[in-house]
Protein backbone atom coordinates (compact mmCIF):
# COMPACT_ATOMS: atom_id res chain seq x y z
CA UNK A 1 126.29 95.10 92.86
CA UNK A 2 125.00 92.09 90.89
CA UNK A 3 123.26 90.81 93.48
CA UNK A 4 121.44 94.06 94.28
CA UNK A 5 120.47 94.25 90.28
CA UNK A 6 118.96 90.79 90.70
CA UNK A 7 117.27 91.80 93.40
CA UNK A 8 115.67 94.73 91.82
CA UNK A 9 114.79 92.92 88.31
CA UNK A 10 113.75 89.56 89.70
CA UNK A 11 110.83 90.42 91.67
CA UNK A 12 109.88 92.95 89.19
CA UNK A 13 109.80 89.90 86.34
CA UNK A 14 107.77 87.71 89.31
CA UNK A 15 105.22 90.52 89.50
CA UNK A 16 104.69 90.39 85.95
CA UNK A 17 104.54 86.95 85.67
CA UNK A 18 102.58 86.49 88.67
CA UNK A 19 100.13 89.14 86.77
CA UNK A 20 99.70 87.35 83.62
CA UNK A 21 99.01 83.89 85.47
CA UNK A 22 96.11 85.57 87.51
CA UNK A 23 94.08 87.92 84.79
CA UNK A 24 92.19 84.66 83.35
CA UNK A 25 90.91 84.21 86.74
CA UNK A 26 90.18 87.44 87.65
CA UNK A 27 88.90 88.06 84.03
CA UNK A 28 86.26 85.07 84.54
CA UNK A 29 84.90 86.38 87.50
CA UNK A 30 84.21 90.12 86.21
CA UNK A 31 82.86 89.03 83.01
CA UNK A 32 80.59 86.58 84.71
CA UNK A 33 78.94 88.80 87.80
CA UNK A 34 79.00 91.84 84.58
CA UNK A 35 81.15 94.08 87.06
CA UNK A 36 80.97 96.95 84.48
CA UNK A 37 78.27 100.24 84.47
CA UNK A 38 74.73 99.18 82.82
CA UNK A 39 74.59 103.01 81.50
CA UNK A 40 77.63 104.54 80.00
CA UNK A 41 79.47 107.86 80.04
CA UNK A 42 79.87 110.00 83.30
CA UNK A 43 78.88 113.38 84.67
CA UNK A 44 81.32 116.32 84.75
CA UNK A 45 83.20 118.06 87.86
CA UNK A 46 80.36 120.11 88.46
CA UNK A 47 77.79 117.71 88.00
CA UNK A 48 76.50 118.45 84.73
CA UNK A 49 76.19 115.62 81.70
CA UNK A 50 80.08 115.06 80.27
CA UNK A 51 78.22 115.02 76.93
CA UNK A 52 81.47 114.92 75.15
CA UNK A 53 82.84 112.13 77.00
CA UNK A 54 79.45 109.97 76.59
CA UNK A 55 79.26 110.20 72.76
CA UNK A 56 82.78 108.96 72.90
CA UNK A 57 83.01 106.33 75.26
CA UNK A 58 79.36 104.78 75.85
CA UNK A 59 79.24 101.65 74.05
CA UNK A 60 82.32 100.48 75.08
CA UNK A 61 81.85 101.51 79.01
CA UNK A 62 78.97 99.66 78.75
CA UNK A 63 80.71 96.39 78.15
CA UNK A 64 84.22 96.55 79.31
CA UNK A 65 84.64 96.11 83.18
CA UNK A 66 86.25 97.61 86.36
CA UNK A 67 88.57 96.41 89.02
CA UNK A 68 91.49 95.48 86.76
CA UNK A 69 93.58 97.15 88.93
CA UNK A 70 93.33 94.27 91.35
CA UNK A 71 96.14 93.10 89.35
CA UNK A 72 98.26 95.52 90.12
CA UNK A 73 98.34 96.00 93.89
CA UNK A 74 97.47 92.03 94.37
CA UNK A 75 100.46 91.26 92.34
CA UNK A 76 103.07 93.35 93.55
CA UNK A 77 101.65 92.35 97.57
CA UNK A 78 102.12 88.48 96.46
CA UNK A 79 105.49 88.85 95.32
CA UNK A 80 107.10 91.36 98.06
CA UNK A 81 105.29 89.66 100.70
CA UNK A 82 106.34 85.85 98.91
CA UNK A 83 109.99 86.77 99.25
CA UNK A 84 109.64 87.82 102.44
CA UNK A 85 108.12 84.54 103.83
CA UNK A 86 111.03 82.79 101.81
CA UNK A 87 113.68 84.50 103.47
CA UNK A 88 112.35 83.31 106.80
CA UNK A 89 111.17 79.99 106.50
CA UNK A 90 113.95 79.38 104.09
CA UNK A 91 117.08 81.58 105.21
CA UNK A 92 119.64 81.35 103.28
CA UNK A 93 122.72 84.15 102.13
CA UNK A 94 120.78 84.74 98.75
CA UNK A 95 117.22 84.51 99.76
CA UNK A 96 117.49 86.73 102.66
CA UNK A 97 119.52 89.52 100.23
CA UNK A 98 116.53 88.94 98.24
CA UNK A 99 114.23 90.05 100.79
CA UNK A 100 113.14 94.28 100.25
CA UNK A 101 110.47 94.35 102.77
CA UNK A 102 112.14 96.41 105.08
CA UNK A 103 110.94 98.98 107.43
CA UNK A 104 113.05 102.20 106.98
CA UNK A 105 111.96 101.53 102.81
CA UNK A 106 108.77 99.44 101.90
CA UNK A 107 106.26 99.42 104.67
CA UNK A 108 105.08 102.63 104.03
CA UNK A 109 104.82 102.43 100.34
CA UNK A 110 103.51 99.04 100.30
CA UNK A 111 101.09 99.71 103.13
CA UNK A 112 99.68 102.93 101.15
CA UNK A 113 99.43 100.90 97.71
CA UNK A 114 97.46 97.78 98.91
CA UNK A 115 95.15 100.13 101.66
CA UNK A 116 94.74 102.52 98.88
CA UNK A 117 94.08 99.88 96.53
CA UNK A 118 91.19 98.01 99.16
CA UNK A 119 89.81 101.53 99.53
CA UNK A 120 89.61 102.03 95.76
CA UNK A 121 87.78 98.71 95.30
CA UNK A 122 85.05 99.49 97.53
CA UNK A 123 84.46 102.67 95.73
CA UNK A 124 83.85 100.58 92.21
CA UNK A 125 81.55 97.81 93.63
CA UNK A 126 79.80 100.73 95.06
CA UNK A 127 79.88 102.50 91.84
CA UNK A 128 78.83 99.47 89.70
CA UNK A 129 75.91 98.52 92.13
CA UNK A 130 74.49 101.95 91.48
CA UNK A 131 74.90 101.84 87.93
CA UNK A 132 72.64 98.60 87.68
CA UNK A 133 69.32 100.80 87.88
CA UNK A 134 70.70 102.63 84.82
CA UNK A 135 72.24 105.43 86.49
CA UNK A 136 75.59 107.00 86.07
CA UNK A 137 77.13 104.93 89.19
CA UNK A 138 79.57 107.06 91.40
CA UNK A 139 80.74 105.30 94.04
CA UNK A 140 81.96 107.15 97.00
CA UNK A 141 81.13 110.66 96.75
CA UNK A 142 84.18 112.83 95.94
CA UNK A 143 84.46 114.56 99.35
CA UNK A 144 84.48 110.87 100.99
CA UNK A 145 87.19 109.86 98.60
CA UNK A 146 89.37 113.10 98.96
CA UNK A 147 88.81 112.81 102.97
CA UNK A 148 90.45 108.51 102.94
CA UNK A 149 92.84 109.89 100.79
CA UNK A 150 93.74 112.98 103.33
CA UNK A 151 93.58 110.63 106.19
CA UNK A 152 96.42 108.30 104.28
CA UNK A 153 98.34 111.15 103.55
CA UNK A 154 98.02 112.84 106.61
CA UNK A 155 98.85 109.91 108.74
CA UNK A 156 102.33 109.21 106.05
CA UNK A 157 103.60 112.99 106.61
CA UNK A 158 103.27 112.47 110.08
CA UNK A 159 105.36 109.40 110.20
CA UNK A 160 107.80 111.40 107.72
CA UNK A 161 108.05 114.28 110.16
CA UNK A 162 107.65 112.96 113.73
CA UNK A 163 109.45 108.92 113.19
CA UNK A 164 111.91 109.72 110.38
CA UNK A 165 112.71 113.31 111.36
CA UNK A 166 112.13 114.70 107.74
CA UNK A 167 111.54 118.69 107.94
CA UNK A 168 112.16 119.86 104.48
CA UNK A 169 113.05 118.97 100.85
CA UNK A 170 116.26 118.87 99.39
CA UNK A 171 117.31 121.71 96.83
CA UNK A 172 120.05 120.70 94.20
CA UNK A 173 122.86 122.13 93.40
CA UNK A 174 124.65 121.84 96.61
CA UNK A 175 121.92 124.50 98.02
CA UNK A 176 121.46 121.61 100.82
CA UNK A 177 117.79 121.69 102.26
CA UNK A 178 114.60 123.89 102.04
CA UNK A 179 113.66 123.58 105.65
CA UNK A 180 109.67 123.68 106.05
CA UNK A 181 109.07 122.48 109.64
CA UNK A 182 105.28 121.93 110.20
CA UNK A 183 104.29 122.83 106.93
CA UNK A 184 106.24 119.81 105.55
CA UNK A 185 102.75 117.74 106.69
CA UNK A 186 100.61 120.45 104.37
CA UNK A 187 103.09 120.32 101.62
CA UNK A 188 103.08 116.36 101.97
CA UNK A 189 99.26 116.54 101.97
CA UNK A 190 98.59 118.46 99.01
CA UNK A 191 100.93 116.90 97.00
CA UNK A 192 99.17 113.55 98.10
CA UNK A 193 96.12 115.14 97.10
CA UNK A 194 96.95 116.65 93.57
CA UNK A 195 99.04 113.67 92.55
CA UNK A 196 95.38 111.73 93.52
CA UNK A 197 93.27 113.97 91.00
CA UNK A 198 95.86 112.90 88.20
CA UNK A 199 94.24 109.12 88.72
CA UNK A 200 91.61 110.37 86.02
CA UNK A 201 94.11 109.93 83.22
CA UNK A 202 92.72 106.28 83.30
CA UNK A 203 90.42 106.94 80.79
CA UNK A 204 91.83 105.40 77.67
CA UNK A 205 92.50 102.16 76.78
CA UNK A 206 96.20 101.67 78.03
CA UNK A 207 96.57 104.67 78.80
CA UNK A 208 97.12 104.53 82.52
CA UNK A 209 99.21 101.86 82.69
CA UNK A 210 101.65 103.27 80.18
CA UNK A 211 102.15 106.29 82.24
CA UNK A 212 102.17 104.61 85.43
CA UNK A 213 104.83 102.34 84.58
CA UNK A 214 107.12 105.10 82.97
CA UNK A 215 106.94 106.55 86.51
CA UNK A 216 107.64 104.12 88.89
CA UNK A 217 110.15 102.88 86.50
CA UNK A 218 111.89 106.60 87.13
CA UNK A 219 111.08 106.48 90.46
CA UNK A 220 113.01 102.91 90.67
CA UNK A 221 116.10 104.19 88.92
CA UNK A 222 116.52 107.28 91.40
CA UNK A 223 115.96 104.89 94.07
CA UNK A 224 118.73 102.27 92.95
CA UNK A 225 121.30 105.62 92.23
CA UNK A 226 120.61 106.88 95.78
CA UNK A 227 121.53 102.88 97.17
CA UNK A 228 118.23 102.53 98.16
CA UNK A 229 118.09 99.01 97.15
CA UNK A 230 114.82 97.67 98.70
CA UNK A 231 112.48 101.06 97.71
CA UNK A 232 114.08 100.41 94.10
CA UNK A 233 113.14 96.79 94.21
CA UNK A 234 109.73 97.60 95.29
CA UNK A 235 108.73 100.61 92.24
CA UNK A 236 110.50 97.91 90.02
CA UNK A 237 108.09 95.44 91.52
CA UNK A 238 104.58 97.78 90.97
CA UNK A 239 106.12 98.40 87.63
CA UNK A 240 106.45 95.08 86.67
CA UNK A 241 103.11 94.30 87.92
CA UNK A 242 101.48 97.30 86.06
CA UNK A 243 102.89 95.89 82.99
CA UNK A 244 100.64 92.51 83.58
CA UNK A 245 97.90 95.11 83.42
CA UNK A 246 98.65 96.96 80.38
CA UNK A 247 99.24 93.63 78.54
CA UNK A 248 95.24 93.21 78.95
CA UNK A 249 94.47 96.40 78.85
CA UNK A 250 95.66 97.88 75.84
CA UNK A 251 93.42 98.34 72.91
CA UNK A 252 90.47 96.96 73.46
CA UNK A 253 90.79 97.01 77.01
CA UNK A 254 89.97 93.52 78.81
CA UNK A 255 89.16 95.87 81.65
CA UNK A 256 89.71 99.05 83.33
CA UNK A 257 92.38 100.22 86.20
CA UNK A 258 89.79 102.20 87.86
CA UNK A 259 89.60 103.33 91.13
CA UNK A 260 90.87 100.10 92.95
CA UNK A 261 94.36 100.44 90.89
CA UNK A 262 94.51 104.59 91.02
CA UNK A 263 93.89 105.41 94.02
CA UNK A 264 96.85 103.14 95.59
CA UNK A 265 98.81 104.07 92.87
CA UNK A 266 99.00 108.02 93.08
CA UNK A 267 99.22 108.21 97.20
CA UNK A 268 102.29 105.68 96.46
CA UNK A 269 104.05 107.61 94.02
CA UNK A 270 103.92 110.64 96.38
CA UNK A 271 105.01 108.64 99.29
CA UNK A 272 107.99 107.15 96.60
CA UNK A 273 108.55 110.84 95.70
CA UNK A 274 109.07 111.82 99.27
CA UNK A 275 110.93 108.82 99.89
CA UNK A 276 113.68 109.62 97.09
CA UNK A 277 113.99 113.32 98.77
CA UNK A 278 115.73 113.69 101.85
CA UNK A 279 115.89 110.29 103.07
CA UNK A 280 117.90 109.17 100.26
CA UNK A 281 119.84 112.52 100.15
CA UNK A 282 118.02 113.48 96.44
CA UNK A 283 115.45 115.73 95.11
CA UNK A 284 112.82 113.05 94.72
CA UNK A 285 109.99 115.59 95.15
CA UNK A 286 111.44 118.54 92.77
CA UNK A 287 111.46 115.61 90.14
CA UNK A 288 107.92 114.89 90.40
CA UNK A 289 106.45 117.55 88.54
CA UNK A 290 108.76 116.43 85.54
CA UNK A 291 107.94 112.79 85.86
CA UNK A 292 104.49 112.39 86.62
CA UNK A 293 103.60 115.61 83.99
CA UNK A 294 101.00 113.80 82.68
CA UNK A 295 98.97 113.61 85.72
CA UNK A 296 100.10 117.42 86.52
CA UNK A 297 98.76 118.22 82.99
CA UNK A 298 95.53 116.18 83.60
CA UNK A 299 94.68 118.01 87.00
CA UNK A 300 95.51 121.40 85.43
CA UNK A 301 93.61 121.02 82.34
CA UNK A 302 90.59 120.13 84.36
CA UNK A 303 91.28 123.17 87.01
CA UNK A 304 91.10 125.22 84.03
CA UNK A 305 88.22 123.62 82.60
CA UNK A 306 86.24 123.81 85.77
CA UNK A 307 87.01 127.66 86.63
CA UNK A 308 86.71 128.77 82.71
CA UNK A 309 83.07 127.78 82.96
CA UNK A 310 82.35 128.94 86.27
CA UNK A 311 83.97 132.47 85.61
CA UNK A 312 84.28 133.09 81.51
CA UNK A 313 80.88 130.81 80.84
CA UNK A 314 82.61 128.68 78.11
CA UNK A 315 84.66 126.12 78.33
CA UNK A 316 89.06 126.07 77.07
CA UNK A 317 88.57 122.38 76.20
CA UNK A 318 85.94 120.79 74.62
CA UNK A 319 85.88 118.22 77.29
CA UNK A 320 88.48 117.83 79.98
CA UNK A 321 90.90 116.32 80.95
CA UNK A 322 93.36 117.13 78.07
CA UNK A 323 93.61 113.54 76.71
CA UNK A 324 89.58 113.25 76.32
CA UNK A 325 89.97 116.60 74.18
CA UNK A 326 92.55 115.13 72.02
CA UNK A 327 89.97 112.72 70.99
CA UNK A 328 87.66 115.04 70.66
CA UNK A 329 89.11 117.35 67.73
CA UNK A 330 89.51 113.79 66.14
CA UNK A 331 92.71 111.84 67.09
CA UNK A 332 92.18 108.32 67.23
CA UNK A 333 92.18 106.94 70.42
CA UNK A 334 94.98 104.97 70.43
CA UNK A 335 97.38 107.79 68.93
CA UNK A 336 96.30 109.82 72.17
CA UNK A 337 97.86 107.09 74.35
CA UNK A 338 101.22 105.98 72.07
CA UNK A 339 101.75 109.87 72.42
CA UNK A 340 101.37 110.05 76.03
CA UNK A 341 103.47 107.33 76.29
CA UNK A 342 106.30 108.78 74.52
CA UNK A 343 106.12 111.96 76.61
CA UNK A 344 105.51 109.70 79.75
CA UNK A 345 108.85 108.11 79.04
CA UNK A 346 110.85 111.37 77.86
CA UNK A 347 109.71 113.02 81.31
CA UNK A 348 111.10 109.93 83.80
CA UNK A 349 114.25 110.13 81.12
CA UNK A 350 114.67 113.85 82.03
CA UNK A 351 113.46 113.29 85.67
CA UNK A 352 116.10 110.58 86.21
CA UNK A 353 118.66 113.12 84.41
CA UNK A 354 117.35 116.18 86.72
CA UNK A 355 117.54 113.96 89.86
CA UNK A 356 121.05 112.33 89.34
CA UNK A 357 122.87 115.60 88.34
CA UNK A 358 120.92 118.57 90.74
């Protein structure tokens, strides 16, 4: 037992470490080549002016940059990757214990977070390249972004269904399995795909990374009850490594998570989530509304934004997503975030509670 403890905090320590050590670097390089938009603010879902958003956030979009969530996929890589060399060139009873790289846990979730994470870079050099003529820069267009992230999700569920013979999700309360068949690849993919649309939370200063970290964190715990040692070791890991991102990134931000940190980030959580559910005998995906609420409550609130002014003509919020209408009606912005935080980490309390007793 103490070894497998060690084994989930060290590398999650290393990661954060490892994190700290590389920002100045990383720092240096996107404050030098100015990787941040030339013209602040962003356009809404439906193409319009986010007017709200702009008077809120221009100046300091203008001058804070992207990519920080290099960090965070880059880190957690080194380290999981690090041990794993160790334990082969350098075999040994406690190194190769050590190792969590293992097939039937971490491929899959490591594979998603660092693709993810190369995808999501592209899409902000991309986006900052257009924003140098003074345009609002956006990247990949959304239908490109949803259709990598589909392809990713698509090509996980199929590995789920087909290679590890998952069908359905597990109900608690001794009520055994829902069995779901095909349709376990559509639930899969949609989930993949609304947990993805919660990656716009990253719009405050530390506000991502608090949330983030509160859920993997959960995630990690659930793993380590269910004896899945090396899937607990690696959430630890991303955890740990998200942490050497908030440390910059809380208020003001050094730089932002954007894209290149999100994007990995949400499609892993939903593999994690799926991961924790049958495979490890749990209920890993009934536990992710409660955990990752935050990024539920940021999809809905834009949903609701988007159809209330497509149907009613006015909008509920004055800008969405939820957070961005807190500061609106005049909470600072750094009350917004130490309040998400709190909920983040009463939800992963309650999801760890929900998913231990069910």
């Amino acid at each position: 037992m103490i070894i497998d403890i060690v084994k989930v905090f060290l590398p999650a320590v290393g990661a954060f470490i490892l994190g700290i050590a590389i920002t100045p670097i990383l720092t240096n390089y996107l404050y030098s080549h100015q990787m941040w938009q030339k013209r602040g603010g962003k356009t809404a879902l439906d193409g319009s002016e986010a007017v709200v958003f702009s008077r809120l956030h221009k100046q300091t979009d203008e001058k804070t940059p992207r990519m920080g969530g290099i960090i965070v996929w880059f880190s957690s890589a080194v380290i999981i990757i690090g041990i794993w060399l160790l334990s082969h060139f350098f075999p040994s009873e406690i190194t190769e214990k050590l190792d969590f790289l293992s097939r039937n846990q971490t491929w899959i979730p490591l594979t998603t977070l660092v693709f993810g994470g190369l995808v999501g870079l592209i899409n902000d050099y991309i986006e900052i390249k257009e924003g140098r003529n003074g345009s609002h820069g956006r990247g990949l267009s959304r239908t490109n972004r949803l259709t990598i992230v589909s392809i990713i999700a698509l090509a996980c569920a199929i590995w789920f269904y087909i290679k590890l013979d998952v069908t359905g999700i597990g109900l608690p309360f001794g009520l055994g399995e829902l069995y779901l068949g095909p349709l376990f690849i559509l639930l899969f993919l949609l989930t993949a795909i609304f947990i993805y649309a919660g990656g716009v939370i990253d719009g405050l200063d530390g506000l991502a990374g608090g949330v983030f970290t509160t859920m993997f964190g959960a995630y990690a715990g659930i793993a380590f009850y269910q004896q899945q040692f090396d899937l607990a070791a690696f959430c630890a890991t991303v955890a740990g490594s998200i942490l050497a991102f908030l440390w910059f990134n809380i208020p003001p931000a050094r730089f932002y998570m954007t894209e290149t940190g999100t994007m990995g980030l949400t499609i892993t959580l939903t593999v994690v989530a799926f991961m924790t559910d049958r495979l490890g005998e749990g209920y890993g995906f009934l536990v992710l509304p409660v955990i990752a609420l935050p990024l539920v409550v940021t999809v809905l609130s834009n949903l609701i934004q988007v159809f209330s002014k497509k149907f009613r003509g006015k909008k509920v919020f004055l800008v969405a997503p939820l957070h961005h209408h807190f500061e609106a009606i005049g909470w600072p912005a750094y009350k917004v975030t130490m309040r998400y935080w709190i909920v983040s980490v009463i939800c992963a309390i309650l999801g760890i509670t929900l998913a231990l007793i069910g």
